[in-house]
Protein backbone atom coordinates (compact mmCIF):
# COMPACT_ATOMS: atom_id res chain seq x y z
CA UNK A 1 -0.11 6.59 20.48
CA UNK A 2 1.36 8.80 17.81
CA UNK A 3 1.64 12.59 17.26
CA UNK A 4 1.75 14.37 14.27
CA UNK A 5 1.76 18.20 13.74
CA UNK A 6 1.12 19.79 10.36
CA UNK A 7 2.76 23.14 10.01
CA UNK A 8 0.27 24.77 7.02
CA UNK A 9 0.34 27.99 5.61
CA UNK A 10 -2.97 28.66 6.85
CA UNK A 11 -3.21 26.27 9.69
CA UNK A 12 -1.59 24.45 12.33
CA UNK A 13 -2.81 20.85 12.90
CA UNK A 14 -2.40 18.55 15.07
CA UNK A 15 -3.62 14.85 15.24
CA UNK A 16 -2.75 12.08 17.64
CA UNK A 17 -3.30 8.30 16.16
CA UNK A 18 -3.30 5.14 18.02
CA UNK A 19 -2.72 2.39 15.21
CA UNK A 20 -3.95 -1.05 14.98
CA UNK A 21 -3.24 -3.92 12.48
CA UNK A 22 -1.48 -1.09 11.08
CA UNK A 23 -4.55 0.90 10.17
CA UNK A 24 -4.53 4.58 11.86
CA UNK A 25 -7.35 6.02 14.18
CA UNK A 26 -7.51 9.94 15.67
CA UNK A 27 -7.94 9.57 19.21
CA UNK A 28 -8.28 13.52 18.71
CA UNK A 29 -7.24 16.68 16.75
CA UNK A 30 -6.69 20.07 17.43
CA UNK A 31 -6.41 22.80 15.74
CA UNK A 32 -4.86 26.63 15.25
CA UNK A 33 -5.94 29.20 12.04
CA UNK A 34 -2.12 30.75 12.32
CA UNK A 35 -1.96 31.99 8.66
CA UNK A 36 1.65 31.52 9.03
CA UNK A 37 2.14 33.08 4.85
CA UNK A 38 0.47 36.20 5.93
CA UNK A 39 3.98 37.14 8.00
CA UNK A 40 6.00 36.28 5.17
CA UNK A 41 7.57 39.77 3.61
CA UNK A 42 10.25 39.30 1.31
CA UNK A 43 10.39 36.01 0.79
CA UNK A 44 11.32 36.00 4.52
CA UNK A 45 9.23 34.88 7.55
CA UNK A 46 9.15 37.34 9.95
CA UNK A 47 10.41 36.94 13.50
CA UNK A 48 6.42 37.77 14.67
CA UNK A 49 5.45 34.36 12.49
CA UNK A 50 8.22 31.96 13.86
CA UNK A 51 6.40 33.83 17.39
CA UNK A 52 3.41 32.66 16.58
CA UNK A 53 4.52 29.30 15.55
CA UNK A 54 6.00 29.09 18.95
CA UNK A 55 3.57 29.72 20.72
CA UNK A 56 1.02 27.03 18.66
CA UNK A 57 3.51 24.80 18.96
CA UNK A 58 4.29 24.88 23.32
CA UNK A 59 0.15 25.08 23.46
CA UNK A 60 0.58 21.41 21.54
CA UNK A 61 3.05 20.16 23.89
CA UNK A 62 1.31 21.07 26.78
CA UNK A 63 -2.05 19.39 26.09
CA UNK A 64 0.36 16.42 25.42
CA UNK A 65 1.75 16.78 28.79
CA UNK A 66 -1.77 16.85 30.07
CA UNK A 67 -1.95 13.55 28.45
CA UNK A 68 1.33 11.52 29.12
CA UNK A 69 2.06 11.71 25.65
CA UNK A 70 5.45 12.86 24.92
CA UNK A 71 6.31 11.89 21.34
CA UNK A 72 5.45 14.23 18.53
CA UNK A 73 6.36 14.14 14.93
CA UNK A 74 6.69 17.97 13.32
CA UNK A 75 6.47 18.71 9.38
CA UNK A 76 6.18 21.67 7.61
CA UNK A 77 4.73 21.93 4.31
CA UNK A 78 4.94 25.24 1.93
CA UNK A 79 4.53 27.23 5.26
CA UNK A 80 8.53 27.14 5.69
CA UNK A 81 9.63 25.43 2.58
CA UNK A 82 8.94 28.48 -0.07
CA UNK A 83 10.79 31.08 2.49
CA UNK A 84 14.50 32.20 2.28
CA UNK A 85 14.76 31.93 5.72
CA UNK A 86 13.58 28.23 5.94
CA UNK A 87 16.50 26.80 8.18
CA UNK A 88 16.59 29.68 10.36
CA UNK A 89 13.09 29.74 11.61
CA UNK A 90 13.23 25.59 11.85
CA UNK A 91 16.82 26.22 13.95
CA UNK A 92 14.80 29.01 16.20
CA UNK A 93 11.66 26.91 16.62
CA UNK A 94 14.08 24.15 18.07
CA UNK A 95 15.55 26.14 20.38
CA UNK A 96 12.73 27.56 22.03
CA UNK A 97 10.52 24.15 22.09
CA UNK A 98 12.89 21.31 21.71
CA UNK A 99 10.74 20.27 18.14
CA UNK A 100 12.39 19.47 14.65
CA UNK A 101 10.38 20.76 12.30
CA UNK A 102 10.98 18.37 9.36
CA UNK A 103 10.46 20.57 6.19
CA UNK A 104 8.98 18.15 3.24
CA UNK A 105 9.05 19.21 -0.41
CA UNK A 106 6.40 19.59 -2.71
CA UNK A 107 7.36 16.55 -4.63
CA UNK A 108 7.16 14.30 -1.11
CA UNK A 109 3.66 16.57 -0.02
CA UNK A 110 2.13 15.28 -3.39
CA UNK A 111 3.61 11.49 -3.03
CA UNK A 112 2.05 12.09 0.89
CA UNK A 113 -1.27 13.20 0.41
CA UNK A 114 -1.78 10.66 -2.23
CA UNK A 115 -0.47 7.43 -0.05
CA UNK A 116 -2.36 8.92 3.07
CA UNK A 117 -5.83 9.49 0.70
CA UNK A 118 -5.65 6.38 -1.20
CA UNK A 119 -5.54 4.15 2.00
CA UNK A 120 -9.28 5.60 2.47
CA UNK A 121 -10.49 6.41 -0.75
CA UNK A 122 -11.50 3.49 -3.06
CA UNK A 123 -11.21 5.71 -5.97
CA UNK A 124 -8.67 4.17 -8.28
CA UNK A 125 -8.30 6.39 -10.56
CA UNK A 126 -8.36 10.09 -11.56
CA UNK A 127 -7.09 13.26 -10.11
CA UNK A 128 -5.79 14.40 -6.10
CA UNK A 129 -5.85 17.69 -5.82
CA UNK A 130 -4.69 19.13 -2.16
CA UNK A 131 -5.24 22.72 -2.13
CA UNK A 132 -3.37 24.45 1.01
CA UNK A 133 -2.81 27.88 1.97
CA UNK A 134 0.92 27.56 0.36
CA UNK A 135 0.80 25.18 -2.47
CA UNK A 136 -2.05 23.13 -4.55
CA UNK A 137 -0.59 19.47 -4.97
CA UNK A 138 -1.80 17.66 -7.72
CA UNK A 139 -1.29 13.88 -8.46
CA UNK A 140 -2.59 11.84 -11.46
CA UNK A 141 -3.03 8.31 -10.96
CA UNK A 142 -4.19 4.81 -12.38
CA UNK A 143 -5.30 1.45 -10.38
CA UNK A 144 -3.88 2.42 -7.09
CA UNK A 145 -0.29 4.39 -8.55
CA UNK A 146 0.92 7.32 -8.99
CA UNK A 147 1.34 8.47 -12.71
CA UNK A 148 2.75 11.82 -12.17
CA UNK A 149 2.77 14.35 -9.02
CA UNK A 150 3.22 17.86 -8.69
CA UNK A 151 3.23 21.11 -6.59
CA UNK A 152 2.30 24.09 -7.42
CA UNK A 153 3.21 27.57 -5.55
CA UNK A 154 -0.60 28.70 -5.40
CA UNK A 155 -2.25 28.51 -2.83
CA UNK A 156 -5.69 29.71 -1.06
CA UNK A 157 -4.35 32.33 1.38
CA UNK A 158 -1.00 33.58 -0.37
CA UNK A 159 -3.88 34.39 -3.54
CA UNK A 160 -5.77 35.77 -1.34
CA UNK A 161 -2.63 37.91 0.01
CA UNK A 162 -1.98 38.82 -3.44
CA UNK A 163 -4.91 39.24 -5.21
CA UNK A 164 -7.49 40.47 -2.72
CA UNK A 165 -8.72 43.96 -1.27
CA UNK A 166 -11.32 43.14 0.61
CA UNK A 167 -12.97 40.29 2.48
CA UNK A 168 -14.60 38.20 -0.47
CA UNK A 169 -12.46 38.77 -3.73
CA UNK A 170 -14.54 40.88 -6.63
CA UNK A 171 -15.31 39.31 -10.19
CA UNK A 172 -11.79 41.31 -11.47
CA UNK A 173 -10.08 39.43 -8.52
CA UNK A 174 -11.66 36.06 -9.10
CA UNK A 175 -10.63 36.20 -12.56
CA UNK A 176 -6.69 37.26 -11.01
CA UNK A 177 -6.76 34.21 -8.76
CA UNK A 178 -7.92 31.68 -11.65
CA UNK A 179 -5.32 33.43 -14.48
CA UNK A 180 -2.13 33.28 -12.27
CA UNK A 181 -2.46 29.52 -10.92
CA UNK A 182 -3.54 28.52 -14.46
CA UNK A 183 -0.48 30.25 -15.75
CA UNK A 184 1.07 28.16 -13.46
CA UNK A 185 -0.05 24.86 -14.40
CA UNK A 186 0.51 25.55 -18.45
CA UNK A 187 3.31 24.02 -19.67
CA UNK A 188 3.77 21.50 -17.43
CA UNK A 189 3.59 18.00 -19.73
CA UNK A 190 2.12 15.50 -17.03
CA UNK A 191 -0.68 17.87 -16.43
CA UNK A 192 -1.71 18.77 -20.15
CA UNK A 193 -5.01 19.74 -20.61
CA UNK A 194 -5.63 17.04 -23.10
CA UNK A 195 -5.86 14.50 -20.05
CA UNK A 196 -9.24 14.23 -18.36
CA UNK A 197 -10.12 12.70 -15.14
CA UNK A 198 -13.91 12.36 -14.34
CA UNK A 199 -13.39 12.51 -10.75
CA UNK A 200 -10.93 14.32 -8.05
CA UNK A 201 -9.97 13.19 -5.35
CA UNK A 202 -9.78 16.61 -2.66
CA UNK A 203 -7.94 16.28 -0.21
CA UNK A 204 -7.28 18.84 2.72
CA UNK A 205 -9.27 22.03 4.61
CA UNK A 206 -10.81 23.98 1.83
CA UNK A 207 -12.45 20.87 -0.17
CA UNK A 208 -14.02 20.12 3.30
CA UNK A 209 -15.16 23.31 3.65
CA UNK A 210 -16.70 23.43 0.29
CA UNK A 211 -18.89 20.24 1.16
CA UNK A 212 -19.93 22.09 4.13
CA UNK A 213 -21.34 24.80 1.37
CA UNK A 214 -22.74 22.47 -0.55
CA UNK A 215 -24.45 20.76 1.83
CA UNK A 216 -25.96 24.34 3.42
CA UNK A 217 -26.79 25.54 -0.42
CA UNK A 218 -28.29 22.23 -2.07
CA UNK A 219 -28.84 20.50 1.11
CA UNK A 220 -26.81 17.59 0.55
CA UNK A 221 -27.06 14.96 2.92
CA UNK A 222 -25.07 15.35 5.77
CA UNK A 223 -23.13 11.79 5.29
CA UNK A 224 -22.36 12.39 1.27
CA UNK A 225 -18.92 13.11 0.53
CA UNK A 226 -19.18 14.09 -3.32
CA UNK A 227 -19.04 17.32 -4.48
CA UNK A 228 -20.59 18.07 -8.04
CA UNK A 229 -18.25 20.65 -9.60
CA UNK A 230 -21.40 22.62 -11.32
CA UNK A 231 -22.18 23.35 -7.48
CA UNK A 232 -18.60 24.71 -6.92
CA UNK A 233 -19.43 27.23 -9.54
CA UNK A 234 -22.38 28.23 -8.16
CA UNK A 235 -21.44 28.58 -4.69
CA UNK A 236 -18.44 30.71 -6.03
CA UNK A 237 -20.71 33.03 -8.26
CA UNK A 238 -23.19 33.41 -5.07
CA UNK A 239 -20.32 34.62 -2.82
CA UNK A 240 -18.90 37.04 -5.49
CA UNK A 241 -18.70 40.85 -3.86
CA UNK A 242 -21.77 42.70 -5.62
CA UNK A 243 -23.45 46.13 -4.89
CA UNK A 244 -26.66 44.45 -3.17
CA UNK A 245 -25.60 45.07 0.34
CA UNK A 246 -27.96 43.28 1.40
CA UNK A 247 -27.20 40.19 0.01
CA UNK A 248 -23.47 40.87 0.60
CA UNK A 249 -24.12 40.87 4.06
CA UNK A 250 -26.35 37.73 4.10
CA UNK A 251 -23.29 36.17 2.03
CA UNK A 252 -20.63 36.68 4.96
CA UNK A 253 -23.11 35.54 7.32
CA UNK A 254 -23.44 32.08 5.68
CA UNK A 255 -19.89 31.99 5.19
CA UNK A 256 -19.20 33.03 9.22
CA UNK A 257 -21.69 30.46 10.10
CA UNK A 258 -20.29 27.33 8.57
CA UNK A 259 -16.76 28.11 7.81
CA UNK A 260 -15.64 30.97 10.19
CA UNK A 261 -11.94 30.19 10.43
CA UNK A 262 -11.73 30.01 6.53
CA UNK A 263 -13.51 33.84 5.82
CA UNK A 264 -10.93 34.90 3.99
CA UNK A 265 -9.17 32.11 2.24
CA UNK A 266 -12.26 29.61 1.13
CA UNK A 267 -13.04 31.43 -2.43
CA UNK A 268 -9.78 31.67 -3.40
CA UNK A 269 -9.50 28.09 -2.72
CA UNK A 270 -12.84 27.01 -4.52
CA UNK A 271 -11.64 29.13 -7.49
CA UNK A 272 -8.26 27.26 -7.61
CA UNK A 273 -10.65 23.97 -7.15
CA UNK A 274 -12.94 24.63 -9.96
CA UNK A 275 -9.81 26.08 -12.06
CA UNK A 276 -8.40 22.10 -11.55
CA UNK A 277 -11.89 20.72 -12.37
CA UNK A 278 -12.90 22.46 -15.85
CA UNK A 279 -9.54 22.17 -17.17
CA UNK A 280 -9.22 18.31 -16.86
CA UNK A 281 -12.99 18.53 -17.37
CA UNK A 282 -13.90 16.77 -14.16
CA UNK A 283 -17.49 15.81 -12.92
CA UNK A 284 -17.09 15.35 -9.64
CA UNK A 285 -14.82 15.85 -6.24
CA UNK A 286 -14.81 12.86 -3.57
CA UNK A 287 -13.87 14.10 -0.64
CA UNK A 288 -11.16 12.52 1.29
CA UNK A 289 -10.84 12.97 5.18
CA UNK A 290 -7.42 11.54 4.95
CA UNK A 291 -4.33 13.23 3.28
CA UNK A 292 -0.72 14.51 4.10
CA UNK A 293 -1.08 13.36 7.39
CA UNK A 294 -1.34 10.24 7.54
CA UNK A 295 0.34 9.66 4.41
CA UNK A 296 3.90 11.52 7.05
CA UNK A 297 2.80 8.41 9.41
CA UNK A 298 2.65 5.89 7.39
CA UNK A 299 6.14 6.82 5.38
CA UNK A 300 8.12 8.12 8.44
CA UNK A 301 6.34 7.02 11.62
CA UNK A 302 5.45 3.38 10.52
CA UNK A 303 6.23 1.03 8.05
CA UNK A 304 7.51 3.63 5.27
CA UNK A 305 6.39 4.60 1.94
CA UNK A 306 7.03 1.36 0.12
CA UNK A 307 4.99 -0.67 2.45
CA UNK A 308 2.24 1.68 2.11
CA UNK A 309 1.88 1.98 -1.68
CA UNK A 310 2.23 -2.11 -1.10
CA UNK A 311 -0.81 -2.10 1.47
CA UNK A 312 -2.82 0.01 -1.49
CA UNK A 313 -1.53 -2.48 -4.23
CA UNK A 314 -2.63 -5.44 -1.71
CA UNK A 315 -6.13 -3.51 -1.04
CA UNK A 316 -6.73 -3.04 -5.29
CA UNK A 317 -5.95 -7.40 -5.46
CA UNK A 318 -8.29 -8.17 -2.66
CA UNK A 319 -11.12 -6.10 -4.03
CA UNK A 320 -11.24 -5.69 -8.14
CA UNK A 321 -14.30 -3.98 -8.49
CA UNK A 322 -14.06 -1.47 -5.92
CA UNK A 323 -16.43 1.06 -5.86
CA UNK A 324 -15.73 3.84 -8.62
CA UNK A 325 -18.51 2.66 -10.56
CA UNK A 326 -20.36 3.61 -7.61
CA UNK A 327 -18.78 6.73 -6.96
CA UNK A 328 -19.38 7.61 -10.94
CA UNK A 329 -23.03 6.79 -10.67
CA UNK A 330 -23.82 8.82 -7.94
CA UNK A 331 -22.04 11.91 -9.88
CA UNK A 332 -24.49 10.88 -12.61
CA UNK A 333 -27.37 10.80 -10.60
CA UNK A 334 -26.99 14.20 -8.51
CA UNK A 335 -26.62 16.05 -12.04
CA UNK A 336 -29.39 14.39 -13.28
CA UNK A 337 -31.30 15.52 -10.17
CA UNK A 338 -29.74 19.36 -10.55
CA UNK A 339 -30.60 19.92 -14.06
């Protein structure tokens, strides 16, 4: 068996895999909503957030105890990478746990999430787009490869740290959060908005919680994993602050109901989301339930990063037709339904 613990901006993860014919199963996960950018002043994370990474962290090691499991692989994404004080916390964290805290960079997060989500996703081609609390990693790619990757410094909680009051962000707000990570993106050549992708590929929390949405608001059934982008617009407008308090109130409800842990920090990540989908004028997102995490297993646990984009290549050779047309025609068919 194999642990790995995902040190997000927003949340703390861990999984633990037992691996067969080289193909990875969770035995179980659990989970902490630390919101580790919220202590960052400065540039600097506070002593209180290394705390609370602490204390996430022995709470791990103890249920692993429980277990007889004592191995357990540590990375940290833009949580500790876009702070000044990066080394410091990962030097304190070892010495009151025991645990490296590998830091990985953008660059690797992107090439990650992409080799973990294309060993379940038999979409080929198109866009990955990982939105964390941190960082939004996106990742072009054709027949299995990567064409270009990149990581961006926008993420779901630090916009809502920056650009939100209240609970749910206003229409002024909404507007912020979509200008400054499309500010962002401009200007960066592999990501021109000439290219278009029909379909994403989401990877990660808050395109799982905006299936949940969808599947509350349009009542999609509960095994589809495609998300039309015209609903992400929807859902976003329905949530937006108004002065119906009524409505307001029945808005939080829905949102406390199916995605309590994410009250704050699910908007601002749908907004980045359906920023990424009308620029590159996708249709629809596929949503992955494999990512960064088992992309870290398979390039520093297992057989390395190589042998996975092999296993992908080998997967493309033993399967030509895949099933994108399939993916495509169910897009087609849910907006033909909606309109």
């Amino acid at each position: 068996m194999y642990t790995i613990v995902d040190v997000g901006s927003n949340t703390v993860r861990m999984n633990v895999y037992d691996v067969k014919d080289n193909k990875l199963k969770i035995l179980f996960s659990k989970k902490a909503t630390v919101g580790l950018a919220s202590y960052v002043k400065n540039g600097h994370m506070t002593p209180a957030g290394v705390g609370r990474l602490v204390e996430v962290l022995i709470e791990f090691k103890e249920v692993l105890h429980n277990l007889n499991i004592h191995e357990m692989h540590v990375f940290a994404t833009a949580s500790l990478r876009n702070v000044t004080n990066t080394q410091e916390a990962v030097d304190e964290v070892y010495r009151r746990t025991g645990l490296n805290v590998q830091i990985i960079s953008g660059q690797e997060e992107a090439e990650l999430d992409f080799l973990g989500a294309a060993l379940e996703s038999r979409i080929r081609k198109g866009l990955l787009v990982d939105i964390g609390g941190g960082s939004t990693e996106l990742v072009a790619y054709k027949d299995g490869k990567m064409l270009s990757a990149i990581s961006i410094d926008k993420g779901s909680l630090n916009c809502y740290n920056k650009y939100v009051k209240g609970i749910l962000p206003t229409r002024e707000e909404r507007k912020a959060i979509k200008k400054g990570f499309l500010n962002k993106l401009d200007g960066i050549d592999a990501f021109e908005c000439k290219n278009q992708y029909k379909l994403i590929c989401g990877v990660g929390g808050t395109v799982r919680a905006a299936l949940k949405l969808d599947k509350l608001f349009f009542g999609t059934p509960e095994k589809e994993n495609v998300l039309q982008v015209s609903h992400i617009g929807y859902i976003i407008n329905a949530m937006v602050q108004k002065e119906n308090k009524d409505k307001f109130l029945k808005n939080m409800s829905l949102l406390m109901d199916v995605v309590p842990e994410r009250i704050r920090t699910i908007l601002p990540g749908m907004i980045i989301l359906y920023a990424v989908a009308k620029r590159f004028k996708c249709e629809a997102v596929v949503v992955a339930h494999t990512g960064v995490r088992e992309g870290f297993m398979y390039s520093h646990v297992l057989n390395g990063l190589q042998d996975g984009q092999d296993k992908i290549n080998d997967e493309i050779a033993n399967d030509k037709q895949m099933d994108t047309k399939n993916v495509e025609s169910k897009a087609q068919e849910a907006n033909g339904t909606n309109e």
